[in-house]
C-alpha atoms as a PDB file:
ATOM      1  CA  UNK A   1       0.000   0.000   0.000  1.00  0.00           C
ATOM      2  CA  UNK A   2       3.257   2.268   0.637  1.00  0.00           C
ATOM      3  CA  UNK A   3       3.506   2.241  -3.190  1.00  0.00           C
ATOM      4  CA  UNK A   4      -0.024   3.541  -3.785  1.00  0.00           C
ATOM      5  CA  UNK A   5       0.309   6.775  -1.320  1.00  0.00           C
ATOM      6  CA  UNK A   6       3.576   7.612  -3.056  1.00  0.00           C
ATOM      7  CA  UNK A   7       1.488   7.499  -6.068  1.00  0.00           C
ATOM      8  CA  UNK A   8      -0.925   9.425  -4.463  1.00  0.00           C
ATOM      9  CA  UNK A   9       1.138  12.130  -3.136  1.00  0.00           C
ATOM     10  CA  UNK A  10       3.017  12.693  -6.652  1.00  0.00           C
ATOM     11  CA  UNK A  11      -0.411  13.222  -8.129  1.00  0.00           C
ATOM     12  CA  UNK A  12      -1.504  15.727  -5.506  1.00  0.00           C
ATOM     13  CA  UNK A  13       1.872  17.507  -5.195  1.00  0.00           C
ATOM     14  CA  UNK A  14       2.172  17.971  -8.829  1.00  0.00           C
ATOM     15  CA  UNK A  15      -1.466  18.231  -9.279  1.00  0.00           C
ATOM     16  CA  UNK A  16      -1.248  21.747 -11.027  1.00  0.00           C
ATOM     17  CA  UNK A  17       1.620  20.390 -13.676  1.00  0.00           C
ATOM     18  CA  UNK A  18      -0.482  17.849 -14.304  1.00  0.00           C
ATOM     19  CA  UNK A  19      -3.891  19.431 -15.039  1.00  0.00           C
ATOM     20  CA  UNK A  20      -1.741  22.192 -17.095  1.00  0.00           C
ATOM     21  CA  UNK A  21      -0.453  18.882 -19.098  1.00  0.00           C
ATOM     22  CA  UNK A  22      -3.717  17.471 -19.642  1.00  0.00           C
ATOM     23  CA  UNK A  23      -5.481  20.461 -20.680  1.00  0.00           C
ATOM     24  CA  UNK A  24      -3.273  21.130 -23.410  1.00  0.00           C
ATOM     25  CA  UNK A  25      -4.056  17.313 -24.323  1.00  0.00           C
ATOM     26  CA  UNK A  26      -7.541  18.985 -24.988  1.00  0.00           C
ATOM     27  CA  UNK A  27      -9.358  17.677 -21.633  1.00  0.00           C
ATOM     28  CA  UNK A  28     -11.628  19.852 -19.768  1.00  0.00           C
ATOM     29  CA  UNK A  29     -10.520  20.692 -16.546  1.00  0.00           C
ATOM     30  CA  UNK A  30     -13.334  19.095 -15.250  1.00  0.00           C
ATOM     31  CA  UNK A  31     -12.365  15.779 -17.275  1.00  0.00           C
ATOM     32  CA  UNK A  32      -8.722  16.017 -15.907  1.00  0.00           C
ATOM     33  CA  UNK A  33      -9.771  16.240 -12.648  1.00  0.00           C
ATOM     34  CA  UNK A  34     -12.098  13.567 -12.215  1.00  0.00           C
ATOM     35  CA  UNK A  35      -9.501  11.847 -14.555  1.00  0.00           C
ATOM     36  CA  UNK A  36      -6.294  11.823 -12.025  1.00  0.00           C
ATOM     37  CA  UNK A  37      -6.979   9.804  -9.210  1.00  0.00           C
ATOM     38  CA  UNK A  38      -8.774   7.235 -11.705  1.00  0.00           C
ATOM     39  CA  UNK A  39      -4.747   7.464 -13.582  1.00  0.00           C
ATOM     40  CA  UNK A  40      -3.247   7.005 -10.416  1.00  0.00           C
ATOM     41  CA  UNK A  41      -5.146   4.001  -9.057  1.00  0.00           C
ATOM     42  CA  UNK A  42      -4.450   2.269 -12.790  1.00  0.00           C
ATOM     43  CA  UNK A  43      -1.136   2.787 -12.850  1.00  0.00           C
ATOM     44  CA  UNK A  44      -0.723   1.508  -9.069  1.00  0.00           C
ATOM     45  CA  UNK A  45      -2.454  -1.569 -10.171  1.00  0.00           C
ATOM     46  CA  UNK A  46      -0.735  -1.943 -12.888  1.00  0.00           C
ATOM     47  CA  UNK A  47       2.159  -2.455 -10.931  1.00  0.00           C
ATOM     48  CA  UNK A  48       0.381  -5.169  -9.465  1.00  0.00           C
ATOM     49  CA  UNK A  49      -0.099  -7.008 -12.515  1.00  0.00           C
ATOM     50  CA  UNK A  50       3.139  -6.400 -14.087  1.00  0.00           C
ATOM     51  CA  UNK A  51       6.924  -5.090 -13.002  1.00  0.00           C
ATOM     52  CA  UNK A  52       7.291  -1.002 -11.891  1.00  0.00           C
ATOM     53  CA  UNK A  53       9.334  -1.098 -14.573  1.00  0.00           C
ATOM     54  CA  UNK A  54       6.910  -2.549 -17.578  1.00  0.00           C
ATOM     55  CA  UNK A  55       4.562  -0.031 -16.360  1.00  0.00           C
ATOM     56  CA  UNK A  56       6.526   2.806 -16.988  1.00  0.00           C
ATOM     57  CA  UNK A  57       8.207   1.515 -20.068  1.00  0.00           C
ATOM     58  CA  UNK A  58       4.383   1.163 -21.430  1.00  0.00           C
ATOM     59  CA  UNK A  59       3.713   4.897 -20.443  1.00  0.00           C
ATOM     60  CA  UNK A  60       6.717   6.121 -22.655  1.00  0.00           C
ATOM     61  CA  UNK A  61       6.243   3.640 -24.998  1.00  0.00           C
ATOM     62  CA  UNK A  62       4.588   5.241 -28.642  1.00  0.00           C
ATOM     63  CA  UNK A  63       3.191   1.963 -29.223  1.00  0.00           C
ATOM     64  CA  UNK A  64      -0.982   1.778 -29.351  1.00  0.00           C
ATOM     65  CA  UNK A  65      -0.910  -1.902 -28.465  1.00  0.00           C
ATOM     66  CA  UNK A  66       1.353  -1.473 -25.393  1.00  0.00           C
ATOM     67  CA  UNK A  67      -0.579   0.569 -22.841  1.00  0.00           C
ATOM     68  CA  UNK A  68      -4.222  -1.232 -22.698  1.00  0.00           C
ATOM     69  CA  UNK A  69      -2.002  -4.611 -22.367  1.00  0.00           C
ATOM     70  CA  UNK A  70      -0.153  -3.465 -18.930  1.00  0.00           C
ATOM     71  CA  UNK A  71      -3.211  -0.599 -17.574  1.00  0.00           C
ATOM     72  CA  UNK A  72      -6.718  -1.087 -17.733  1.00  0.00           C
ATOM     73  CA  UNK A  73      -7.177   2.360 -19.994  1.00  0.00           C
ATOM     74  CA  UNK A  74     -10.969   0.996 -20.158  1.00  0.00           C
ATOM     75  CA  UNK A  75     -11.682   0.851 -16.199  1.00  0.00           C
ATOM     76  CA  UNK A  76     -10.137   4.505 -16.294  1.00  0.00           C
ATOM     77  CA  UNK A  77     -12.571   5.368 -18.640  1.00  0.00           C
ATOM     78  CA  UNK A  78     -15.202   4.089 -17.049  1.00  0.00           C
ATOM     79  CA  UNK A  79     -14.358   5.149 -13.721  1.00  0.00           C
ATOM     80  CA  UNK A  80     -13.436   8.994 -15.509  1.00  0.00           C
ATOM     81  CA  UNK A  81     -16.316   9.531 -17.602  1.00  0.00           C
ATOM     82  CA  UNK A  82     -14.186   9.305 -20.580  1.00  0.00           C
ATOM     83  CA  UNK A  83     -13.379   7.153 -23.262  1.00  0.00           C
ATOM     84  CA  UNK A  84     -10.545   5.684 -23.794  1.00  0.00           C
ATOM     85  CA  UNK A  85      -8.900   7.154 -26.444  1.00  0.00           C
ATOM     86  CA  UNK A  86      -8.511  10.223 -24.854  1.00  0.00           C
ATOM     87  CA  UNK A  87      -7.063   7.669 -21.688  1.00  0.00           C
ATOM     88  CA  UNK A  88      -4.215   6.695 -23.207  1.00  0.00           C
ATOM     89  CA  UNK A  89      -3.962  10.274 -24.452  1.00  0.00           C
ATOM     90  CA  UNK A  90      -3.751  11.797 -20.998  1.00  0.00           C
ATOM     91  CA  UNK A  91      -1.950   9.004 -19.368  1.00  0.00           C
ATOM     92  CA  UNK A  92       0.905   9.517 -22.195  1.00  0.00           C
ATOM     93  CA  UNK A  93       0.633  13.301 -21.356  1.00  0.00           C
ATOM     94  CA  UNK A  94       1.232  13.339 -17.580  1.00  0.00           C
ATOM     95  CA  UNK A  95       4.092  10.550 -18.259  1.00  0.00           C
END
């Protein structure tokens, strides 16, 4: 659970950075907001899934395949209110 809460506190210290990033990946700020604690909790279980490591590779990574296979970009757009498209697109802007 450590690993969540760091998560969690690197969202909320760098929340500003963040929203500024995912605005200018055309989200709403509404959108962004409700969308960064859904990002966080994907990523974290991610990591629970698969290696730190494969989950960050698959953040940088410009490959469309490579995300949805290591995060669950569709529970985040459930959970976010939107789809998952623009998911991937704000998970590969806060990266």
């Amino acid at each position: 659970m450590a690993f969540l809460d760091f998560i969690r506190r690197c969202f909320e210290e760098h929340n500003s950075a963040l929203m500024k990033r995912l605005i200018s990946a055309e989200f709403t700020f509404d959108q962004a907001r409700l969308f960064l604690p859904e990002a966080a909790s994907g990523i974290f279980e991610s990591t629970q899934n698969t290696s730190l490591f494969q989950t960050i590779a698959c953040l940088f990574s410009n490959s469309p395949y490579q995300l949805p296979r290591n995060i669950d970009v569709n529970s985040i757009a459930i959970n976010s209110g939107v789809n998952s498209v623009k998911v991937a697109a704000g998970l590969h802007a806060i990266a």
